[in-house]
Protein backbone atom coordinates (compact mmCIF):
# COMPACT_ATOMS: atom_id res chain seq x y z
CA UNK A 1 151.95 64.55 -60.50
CA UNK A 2 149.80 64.14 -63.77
CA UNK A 3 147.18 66.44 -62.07
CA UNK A 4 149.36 68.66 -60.73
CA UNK A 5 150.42 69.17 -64.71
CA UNK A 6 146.81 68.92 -65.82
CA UNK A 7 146.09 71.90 -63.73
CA UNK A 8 148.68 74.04 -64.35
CA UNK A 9 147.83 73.87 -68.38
CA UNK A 10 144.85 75.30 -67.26
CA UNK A 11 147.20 78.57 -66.76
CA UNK A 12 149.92 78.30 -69.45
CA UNK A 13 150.67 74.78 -71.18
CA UNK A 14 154.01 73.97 -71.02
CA UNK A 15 155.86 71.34 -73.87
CA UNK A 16 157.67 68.21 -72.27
CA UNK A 17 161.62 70.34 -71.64
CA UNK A 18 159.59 73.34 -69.62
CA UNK A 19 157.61 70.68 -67.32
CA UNK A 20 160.44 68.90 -66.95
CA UNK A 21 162.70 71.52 -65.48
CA UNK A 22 159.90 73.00 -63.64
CA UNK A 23 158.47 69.43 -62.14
CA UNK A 24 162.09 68.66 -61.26
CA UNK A 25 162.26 71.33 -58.94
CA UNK A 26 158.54 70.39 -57.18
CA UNK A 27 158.53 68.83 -54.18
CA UNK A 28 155.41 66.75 -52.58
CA UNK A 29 155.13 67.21 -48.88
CA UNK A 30 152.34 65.73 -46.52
CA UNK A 31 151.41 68.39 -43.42
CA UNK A 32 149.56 66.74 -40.67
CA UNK A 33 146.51 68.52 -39.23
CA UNK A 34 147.64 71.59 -37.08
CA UNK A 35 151.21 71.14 -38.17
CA UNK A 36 153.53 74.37 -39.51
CA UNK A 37 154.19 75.01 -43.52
CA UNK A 38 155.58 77.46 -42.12
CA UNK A 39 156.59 79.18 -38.83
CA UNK A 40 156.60 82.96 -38.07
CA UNK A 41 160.49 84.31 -38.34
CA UNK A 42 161.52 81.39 -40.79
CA UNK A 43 162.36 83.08 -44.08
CA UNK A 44 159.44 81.97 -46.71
CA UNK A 45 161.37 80.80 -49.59
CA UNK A 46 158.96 78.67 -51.48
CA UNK A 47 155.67 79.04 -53.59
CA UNK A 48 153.13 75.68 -52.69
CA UNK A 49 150.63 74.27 -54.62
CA UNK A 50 147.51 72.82 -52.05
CA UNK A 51 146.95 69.51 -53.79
CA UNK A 52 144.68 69.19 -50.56
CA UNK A 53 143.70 70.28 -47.44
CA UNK A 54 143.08 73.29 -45.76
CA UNK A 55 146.01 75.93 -43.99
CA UNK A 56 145.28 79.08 -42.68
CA UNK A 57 147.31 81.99 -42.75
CA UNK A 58 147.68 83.93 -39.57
CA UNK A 59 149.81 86.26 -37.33
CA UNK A 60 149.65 86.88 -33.13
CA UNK A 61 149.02 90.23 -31.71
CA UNK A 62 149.56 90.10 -28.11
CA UNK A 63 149.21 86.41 -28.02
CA UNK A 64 145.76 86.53 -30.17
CA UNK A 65 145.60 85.38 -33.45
CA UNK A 66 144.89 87.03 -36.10
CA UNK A 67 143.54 85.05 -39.65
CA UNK A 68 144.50 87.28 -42.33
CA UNK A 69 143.58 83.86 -45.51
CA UNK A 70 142.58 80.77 -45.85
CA UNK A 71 143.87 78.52 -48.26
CA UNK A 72 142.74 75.44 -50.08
CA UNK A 73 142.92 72.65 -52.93
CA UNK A 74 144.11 74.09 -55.62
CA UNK A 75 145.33 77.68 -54.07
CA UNK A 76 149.05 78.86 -54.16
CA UNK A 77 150.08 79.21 -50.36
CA UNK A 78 153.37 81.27 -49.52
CA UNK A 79 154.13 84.59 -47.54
CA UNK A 80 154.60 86.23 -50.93
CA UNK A 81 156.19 89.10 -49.23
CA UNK A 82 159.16 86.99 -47.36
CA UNK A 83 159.42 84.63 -50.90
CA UNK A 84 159.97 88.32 -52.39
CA UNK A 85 162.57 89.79 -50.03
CA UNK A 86 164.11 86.73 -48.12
CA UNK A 87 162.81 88.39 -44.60
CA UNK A 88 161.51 86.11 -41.91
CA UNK A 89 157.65 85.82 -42.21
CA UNK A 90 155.49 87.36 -39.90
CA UNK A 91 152.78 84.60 -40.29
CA UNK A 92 152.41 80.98 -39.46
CA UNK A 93 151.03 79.23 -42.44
CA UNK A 94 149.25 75.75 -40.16
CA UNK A 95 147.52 72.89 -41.62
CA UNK A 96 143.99 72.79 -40.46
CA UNK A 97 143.52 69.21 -42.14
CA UNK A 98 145.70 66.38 -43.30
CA UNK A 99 147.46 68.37 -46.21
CA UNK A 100 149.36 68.09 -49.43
CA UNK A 101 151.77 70.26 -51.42
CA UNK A 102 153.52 70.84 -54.07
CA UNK A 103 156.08 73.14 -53.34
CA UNK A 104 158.93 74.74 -55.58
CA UNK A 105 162.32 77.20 -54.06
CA UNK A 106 162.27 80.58 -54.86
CA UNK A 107 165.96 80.28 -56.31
CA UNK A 108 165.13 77.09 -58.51
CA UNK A 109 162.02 78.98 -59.63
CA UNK A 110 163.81 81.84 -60.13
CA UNK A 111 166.72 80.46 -62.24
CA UNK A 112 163.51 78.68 -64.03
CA UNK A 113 162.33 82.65 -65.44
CA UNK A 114 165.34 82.82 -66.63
CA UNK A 115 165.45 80.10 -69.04
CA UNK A 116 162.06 79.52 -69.65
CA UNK A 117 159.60 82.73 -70.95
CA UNK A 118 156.56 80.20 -70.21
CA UNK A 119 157.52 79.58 -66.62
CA UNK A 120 157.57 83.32 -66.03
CA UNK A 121 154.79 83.57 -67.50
CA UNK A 122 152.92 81.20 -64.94
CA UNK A 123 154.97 82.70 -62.23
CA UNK A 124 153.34 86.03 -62.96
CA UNK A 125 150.16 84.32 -63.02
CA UNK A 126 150.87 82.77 -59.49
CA UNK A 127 152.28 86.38 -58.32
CA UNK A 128 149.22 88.28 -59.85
CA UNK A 129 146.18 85.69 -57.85
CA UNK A 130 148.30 86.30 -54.67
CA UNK A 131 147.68 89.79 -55.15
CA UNK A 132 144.43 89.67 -56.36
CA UNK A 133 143.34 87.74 -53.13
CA UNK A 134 144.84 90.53 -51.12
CA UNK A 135 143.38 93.08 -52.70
CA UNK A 136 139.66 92.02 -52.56
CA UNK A 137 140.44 90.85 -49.00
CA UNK A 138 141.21 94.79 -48.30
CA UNK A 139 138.58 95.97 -50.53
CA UNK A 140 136.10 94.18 -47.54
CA UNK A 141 137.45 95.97 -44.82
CA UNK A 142 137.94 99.20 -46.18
CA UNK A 143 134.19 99.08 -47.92
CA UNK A 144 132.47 96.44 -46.22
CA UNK A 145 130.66 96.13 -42.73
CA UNK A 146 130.86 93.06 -41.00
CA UNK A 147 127.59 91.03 -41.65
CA UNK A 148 128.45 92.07 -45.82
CA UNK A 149 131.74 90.52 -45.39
CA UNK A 150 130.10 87.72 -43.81
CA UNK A 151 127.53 87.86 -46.81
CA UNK A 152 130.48 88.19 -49.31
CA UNK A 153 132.57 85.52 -47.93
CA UNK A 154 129.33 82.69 -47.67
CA UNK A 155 128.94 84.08 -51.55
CA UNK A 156 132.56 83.71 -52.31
CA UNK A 157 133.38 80.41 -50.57
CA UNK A 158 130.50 78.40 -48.56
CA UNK A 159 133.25 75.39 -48.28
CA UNK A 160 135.25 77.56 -45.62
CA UNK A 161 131.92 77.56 -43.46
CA UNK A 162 131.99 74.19 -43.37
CA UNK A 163 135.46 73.52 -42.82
CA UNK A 164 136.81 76.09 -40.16
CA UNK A 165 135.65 76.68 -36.77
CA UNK A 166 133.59 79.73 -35.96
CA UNK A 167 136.36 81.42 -33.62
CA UNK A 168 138.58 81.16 -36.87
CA UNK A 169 136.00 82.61 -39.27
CA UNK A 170 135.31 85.21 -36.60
CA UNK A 171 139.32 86.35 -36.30
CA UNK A 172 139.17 86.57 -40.61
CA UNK A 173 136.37 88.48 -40.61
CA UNK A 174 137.73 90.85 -37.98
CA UNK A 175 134.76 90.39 -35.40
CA UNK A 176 134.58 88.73 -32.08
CA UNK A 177 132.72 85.17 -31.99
CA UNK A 178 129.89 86.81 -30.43
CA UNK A 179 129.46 89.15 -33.33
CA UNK A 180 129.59 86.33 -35.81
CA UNK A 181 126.98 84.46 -33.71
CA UNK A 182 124.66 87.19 -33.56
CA UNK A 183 125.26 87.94 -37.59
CA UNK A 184 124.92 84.22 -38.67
CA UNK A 185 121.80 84.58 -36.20
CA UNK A 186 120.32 87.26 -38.50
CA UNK A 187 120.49 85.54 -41.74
């Protein structure tokens, strides 16, 4: 857990009563390779910290999926929107690789903001990169063709190339495998 602390100074340094009552609340959990964190319709009502591995983040249309994130060490991994409202989650969130988290309730965390200015501070942190990731991840399909996201995303994070199989990167970047083939063929 000493990491875990060590990383979340890096964000807003807590004194020995605020990690206390926040590591209290933390709970480690192992996720074996192409197991759930998290099932479509279950109500999302934690925030996780990857300590490692790799999840995806993804929803079925007519029984094809569709990869909306990626998520790895060191990224927050919820459905921010059901951890918001307490509605079941449209996405599965599946461990692509033995995993680790660190994950905290919504109502401990919660009852944390109350009591601790410093822990709602890094909860607005968490809240703001959640939507940060969103909104750059729309800002490449609303400005973006396909072989630029592919660009953008090999710029952004050449790891996920390495780790995730080409049908997945294909469904995230919103192209069929063939399309990614012939793009990846280009550069």
């Amino acid at each position: 857990m000493d990491s875990v602390r060590k990383y979340f100074s890096g964000m807003v340094v807590l004194n020995d009563e605020e990690w206390e009552a926040f590591s209290a609340g933390l709970r480690r959990r192992e996720i074996r390779k192409k197991s759930y964190l998290l099932e479509a319709g279950q109500d999302c009502s934690f925030i996780a910290f990857v300590e490692e591995g790799t999840f995806r983040f993804y929803h079925q249309i007519d029984g094809e999926e569709k990869i909306t994130a990626f998520f790895f060490q060191h990224d927050f991994v919820t459905n921010y929107r059901s951890f918001l409202t307490g509605e079941p989650s449209s996405h599965h969130i599946e461990a692509l690789t033995d995993s680790a988290v660190w994950s905290i309730q919504r109502d401990y965390l919660f009852g944390l903001y109350d009591r601790f200015p410093k822990l709602d501070r890094l909860g607005r942190y968490v809240a703001e990169n959640l939507y940060l990731r969103v909104a750059s991840r729309l800002d490449t399909f609303l400005y973006y063709t396909p072989a630029e996201r592919y660009e953008a995303l090999v710029q952004r994070n050449s790891r996920l190339l390495q780790e995730v199989p080409q049908y997945m990167l294909a469904s995230y970047l919103g192209v069929t495998a063939e399309s990614l083939s012939r793009i990846r063929a280009r550069k």
